[in-house]
Protein backbone atom coordinates (compact mmCIF):
# COMPACT_ATOMS: atom_id res chain seq x y z
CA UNK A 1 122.59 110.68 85.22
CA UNK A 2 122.57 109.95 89.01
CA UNK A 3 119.18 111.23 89.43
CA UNK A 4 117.74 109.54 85.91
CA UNK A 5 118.64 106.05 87.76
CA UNK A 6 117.09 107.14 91.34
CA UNK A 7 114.11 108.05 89.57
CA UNK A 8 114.71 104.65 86.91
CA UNK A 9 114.72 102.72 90.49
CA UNK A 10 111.82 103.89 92.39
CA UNK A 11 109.72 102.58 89.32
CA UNK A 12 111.58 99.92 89.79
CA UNK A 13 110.23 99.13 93.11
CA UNK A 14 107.17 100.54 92.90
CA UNK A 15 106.91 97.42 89.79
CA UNK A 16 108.12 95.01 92.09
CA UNK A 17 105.73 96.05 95.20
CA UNK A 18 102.40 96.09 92.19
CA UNK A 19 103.65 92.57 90.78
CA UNK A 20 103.13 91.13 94.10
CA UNK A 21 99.59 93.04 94.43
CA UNK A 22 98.89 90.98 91.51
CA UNK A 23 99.36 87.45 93.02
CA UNK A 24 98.63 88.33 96.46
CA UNK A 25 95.70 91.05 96.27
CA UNK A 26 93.81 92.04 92.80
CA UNK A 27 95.11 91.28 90.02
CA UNK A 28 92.57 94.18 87.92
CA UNK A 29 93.79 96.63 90.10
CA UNK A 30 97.14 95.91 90.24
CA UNK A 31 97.63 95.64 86.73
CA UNK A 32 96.58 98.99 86.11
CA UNK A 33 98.49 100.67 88.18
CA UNK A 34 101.34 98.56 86.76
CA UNK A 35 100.97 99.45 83.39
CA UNK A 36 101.06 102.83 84.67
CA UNK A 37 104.04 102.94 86.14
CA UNK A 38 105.62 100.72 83.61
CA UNK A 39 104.12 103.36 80.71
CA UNK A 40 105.67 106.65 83.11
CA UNK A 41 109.17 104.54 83.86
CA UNK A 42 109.54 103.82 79.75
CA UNK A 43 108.55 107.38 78.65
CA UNK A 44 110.45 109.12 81.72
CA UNK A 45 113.83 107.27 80.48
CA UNK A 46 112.88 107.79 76.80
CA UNK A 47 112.33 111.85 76.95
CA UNK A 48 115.32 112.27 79.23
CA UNK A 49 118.12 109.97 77.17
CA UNK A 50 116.83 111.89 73.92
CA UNK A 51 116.66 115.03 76.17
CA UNK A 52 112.93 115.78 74.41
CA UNK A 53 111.99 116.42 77.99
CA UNK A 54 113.04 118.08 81.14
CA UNK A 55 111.07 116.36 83.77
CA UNK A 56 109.86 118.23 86.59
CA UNK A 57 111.33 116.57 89.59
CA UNK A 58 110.03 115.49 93.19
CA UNK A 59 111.89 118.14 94.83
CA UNK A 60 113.55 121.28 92.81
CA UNK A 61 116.45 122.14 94.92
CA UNK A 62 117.93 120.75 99.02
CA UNK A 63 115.93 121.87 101.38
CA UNK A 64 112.80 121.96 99.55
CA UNK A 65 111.20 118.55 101.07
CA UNK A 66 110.22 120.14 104.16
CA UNK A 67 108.30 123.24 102.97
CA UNK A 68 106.83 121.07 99.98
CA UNK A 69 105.62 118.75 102.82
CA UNK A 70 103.60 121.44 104.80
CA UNK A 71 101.95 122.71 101.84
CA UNK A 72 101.52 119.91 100.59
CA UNK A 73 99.53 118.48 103.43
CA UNK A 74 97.81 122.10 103.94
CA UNK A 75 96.07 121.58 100.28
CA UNK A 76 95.32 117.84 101.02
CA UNK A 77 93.59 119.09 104.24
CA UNK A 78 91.81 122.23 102.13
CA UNK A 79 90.89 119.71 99.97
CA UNK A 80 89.07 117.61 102.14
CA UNK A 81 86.99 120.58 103.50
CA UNK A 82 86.45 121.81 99.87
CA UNK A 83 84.99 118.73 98.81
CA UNK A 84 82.64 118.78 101.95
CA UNK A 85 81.65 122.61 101.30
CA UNK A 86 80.38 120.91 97.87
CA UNK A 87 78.17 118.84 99.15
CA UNK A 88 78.39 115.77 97.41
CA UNK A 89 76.54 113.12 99.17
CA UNK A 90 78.72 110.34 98.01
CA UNK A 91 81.56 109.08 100.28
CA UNK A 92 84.58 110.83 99.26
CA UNK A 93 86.25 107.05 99.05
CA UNK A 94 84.17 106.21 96.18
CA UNK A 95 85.63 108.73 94.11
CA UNK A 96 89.18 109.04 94.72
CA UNK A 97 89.37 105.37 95.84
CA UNK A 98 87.41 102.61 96.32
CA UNK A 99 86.08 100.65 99.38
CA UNK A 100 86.80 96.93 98.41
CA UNK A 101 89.96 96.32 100.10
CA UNK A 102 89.82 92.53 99.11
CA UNK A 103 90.82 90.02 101.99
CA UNK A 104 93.43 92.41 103.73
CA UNK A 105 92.21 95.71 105.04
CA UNK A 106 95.30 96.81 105.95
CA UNK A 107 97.26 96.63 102.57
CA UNK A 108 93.98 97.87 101.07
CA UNK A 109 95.10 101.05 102.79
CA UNK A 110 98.23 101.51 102.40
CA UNK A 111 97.74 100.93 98.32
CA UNK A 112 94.77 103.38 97.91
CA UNK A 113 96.39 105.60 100.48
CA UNK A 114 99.64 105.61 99.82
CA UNK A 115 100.97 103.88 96.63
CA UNK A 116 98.45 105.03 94.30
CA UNK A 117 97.98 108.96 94.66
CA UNK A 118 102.58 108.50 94.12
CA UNK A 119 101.55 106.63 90.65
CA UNK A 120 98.91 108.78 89.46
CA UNK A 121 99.96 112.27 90.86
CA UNK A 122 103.42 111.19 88.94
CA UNK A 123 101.51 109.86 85.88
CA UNK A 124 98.56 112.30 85.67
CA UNK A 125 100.25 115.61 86.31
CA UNK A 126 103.72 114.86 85.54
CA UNK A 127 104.46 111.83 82.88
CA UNK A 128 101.89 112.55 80.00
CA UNK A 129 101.30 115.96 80.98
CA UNK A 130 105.04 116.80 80.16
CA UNK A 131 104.88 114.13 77.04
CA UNK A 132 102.46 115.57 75.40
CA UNK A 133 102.35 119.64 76.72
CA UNK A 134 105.26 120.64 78.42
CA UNK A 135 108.60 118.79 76.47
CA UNK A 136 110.74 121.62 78.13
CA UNK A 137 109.89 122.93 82.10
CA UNK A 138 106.72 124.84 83.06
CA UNK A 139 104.15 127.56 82.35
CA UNK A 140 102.63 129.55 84.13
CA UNK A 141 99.44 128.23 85.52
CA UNK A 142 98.03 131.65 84.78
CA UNK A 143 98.43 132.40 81.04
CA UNK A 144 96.27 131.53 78.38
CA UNK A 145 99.20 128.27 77.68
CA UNK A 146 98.80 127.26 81.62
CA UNK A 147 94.98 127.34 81.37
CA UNK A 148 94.86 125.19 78.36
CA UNK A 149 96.94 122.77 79.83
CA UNK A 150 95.14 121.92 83.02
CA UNK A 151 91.49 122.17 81.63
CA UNK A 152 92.94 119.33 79.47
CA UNK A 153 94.81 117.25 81.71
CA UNK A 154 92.33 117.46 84.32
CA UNK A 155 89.44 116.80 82.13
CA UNK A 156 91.96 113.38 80.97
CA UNK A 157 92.37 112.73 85.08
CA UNK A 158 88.29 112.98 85.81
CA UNK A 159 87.59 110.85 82.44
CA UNK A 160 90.03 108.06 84.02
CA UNK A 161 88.02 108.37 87.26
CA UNK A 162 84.49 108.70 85.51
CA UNK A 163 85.38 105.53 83.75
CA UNK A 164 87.17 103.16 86.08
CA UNK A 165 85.52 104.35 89.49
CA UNK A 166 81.98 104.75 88.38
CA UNK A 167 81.18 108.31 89.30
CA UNK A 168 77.76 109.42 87.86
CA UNK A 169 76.96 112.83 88.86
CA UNK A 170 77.90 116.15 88.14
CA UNK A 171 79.44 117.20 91.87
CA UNK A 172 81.21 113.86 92.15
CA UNK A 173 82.92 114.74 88.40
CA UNK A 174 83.89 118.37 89.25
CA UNK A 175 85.13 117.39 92.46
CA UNK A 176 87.73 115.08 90.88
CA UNK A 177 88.13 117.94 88.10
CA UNK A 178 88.88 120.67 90.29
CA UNK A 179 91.05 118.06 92.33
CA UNK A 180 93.06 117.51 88.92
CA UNK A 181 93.36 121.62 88.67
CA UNK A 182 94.81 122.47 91.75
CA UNK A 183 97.32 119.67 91.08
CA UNK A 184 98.25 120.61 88.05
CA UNK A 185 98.38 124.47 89.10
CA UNK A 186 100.65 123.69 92.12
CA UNK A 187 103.27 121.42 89.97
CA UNK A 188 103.03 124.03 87.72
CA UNK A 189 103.63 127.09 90.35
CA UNK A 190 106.43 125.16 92.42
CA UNK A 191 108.27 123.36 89.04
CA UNK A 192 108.15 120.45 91.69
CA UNK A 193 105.34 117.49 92.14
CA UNK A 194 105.94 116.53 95.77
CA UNK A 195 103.22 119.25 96.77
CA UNK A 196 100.76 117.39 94.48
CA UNK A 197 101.66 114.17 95.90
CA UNK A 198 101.19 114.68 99.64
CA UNK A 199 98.06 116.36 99.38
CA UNK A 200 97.01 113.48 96.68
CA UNK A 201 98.16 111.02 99.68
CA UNK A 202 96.33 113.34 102.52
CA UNK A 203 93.06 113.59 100.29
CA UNK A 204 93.00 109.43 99.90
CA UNK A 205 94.60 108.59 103.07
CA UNK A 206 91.60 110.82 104.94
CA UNK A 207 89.17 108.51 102.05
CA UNK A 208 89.85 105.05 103.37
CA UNK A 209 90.69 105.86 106.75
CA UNK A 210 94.54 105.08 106.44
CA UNK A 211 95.34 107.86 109.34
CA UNK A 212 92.98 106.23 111.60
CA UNK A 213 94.66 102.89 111.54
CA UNK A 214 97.99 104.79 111.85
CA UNK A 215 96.74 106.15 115.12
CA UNK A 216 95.72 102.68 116.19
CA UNK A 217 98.60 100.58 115.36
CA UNK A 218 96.04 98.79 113.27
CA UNK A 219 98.64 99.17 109.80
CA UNK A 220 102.10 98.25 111.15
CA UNK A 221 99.99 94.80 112.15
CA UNK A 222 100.79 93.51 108.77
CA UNK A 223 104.23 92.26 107.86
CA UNK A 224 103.80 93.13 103.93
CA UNK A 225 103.22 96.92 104.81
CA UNK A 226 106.48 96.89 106.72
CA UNK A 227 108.24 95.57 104.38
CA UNK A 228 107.16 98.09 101.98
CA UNK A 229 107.59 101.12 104.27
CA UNK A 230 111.19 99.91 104.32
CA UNK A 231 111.57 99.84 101.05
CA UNK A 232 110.20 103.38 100.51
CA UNK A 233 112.58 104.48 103.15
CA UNK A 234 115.85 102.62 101.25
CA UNK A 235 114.77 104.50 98.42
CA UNK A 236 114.76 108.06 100.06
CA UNK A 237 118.39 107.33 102.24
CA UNK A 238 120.79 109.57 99.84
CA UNK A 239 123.76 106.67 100.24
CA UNK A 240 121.40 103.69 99.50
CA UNK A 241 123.49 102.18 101.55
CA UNK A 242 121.57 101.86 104.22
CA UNK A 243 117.82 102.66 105.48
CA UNK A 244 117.75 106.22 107.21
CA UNK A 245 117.02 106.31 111.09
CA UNK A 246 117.48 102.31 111.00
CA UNK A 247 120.87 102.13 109.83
C-alpha cells in the first residue's frame, strides 16, 4: 500500500508541475503530457486495487538505484552514438524533442530533458504496455511472447512520435523504433524501468542541450526549475519528511 501512494503521489506532482506548464508555458504541450500522466496515474491505481496488474516498479529491490543509474546512462550515451552511426541528417532534437522552447529556454529544458522522457518512458514502456500485454510481471525479451510485445509497443511509441513530432523519413522513424526496443528490452531484462528512464533522460537531455546549461549554471538561473528540482528531491527522501542533503 505504502508504495501504491508513493507512486499515487509522484503523479501527483508531476500533475501539479504540467498544470502550471499550461498557464505559464504551452498549453498544447502541456496538456498532453497531462493527460498522460493523468491516463498512467488512473490505470496504475485501477490495475493495482483490483490486483489485474503487477506493475513493474522504478527500482526492484535496495540497492538497485545505483547500478540502474550507470547502465542506465551507459545506454543513453550508446544511444546517442547509435543514432549518429545511422546517419540521419536531422537534428536528433527534432525527433525525440522539439526545439521551440517558447519564451523560457531554460524550463524548455528541463521539460523536454527531464520531465518528459519520466512521463513517456513510464507511459510508453510501462503503463499501457503492462495494461494491455503484461497484466502479471515480465517476459523474456527473447521469446517469441517478448518479441511480439516490443515490435508492438515500439511501433505504438514511433507512431506517437511520427504523428505529433513530424518525422518524415525512414532513418528518423527507425531511430525512434529501435529507441522504443531497447527500452522495452531493458524493462523487460531488469523487471525495473529506471534503466529506461535515465537513458530516455541522457538521450533528450544530450537533444536540447540540457547538460550544457548544467555545466554553465545557465539552468539553476531560473527560480521555477528550482523549485521543481526540490520537489523531485521531496519525492525521492524515504521519510518525506524532509528534502535529502537539504534537510
Amino acid at each position: 500500500m505504502a508504495d501504491r501512494l508513493k507512486e499515487l503521489d509522484e503523479y501527483f506532482i508531476l500533475d501539479i508541475l504540467l498544470v502550471f506548464l499550461m498557464i505559464n508555458y504551452s498549453l498544447p504541450l502541456a496538456t498532453i503530457y497531462a493527460m498522460m500522466v493523468l491516463v498512467g496515474s488512473v490505470m496504475y491505481y485501477a490495475g493495482g486495487d483490483r490486483g489485474t496488474v503487477n506493475w513493474i516498479p522504478f527500482v526492484k529491490q535496495k540497492g538497485g538505484s545505483l547500478i540502474g543509474l550507470v547502465l542506465g546512462a551507459g545506454a543513453g550515451i550508446g544511444f546517442i552514438y547509435l543514432y549518429k552511426y545511422l546517419g540521419s541528417l536531422t537534428p536528433m532534437a527534432n525527433v525525440f524533442a522539439t526545439t521551440a522552447f517558447g519564451e523560457s529556454e531554460s524550463i524548455g529544458k528541463f521539460v523536454f530533458g527531464f520531465l518528459i522522457p519520466i512521463a513517456e518512458t513510464r507511459f510508453f514502456f510501462r503503463t499501457i504496455l503492462q495494461w494491455f500485454s503484461l497484466r502479471r510481471g515480465t517476459v523474456s525479451p527473447f521469446s517469441f511472447t517478448g518479441i511480439k510485445v516490443i515490435a508492438v509497443f515500439s511501433a505504438i511509441f514511433t507512431l506517437f512520435h511520427d504523428t505529433v513530432k513530424g518525422i518524415d523519413n525512414t532513418i528518423d522513424l527507425f531511430a525512434t523504433f529501435l529507441f522504443g526496443a531497447i527500452s522495452i528490452t531493458i524493462i523487460l531484462t531488469t523487471g525495473q524501468w529506471i534503466e529506461a528512464a535515465v537513458m530516455h533522460i541522457i538521450v533528450n537531455g544530450h537533444a536540447v542541450g540540457l547538460f550544457d546549461f548544467i555545466l554553465k549554471g545557465s539552468l539553476l538561473s531560473s527560480p521555477y526549475v528550482i523549485a521543481g528540482i526540490i520537489g523531485v528531491l521531496y519525492l525521492l527522501s524515504k521519510n518525506r519528511k524532509g528534502v535529502p542533503f537539504l534537510a
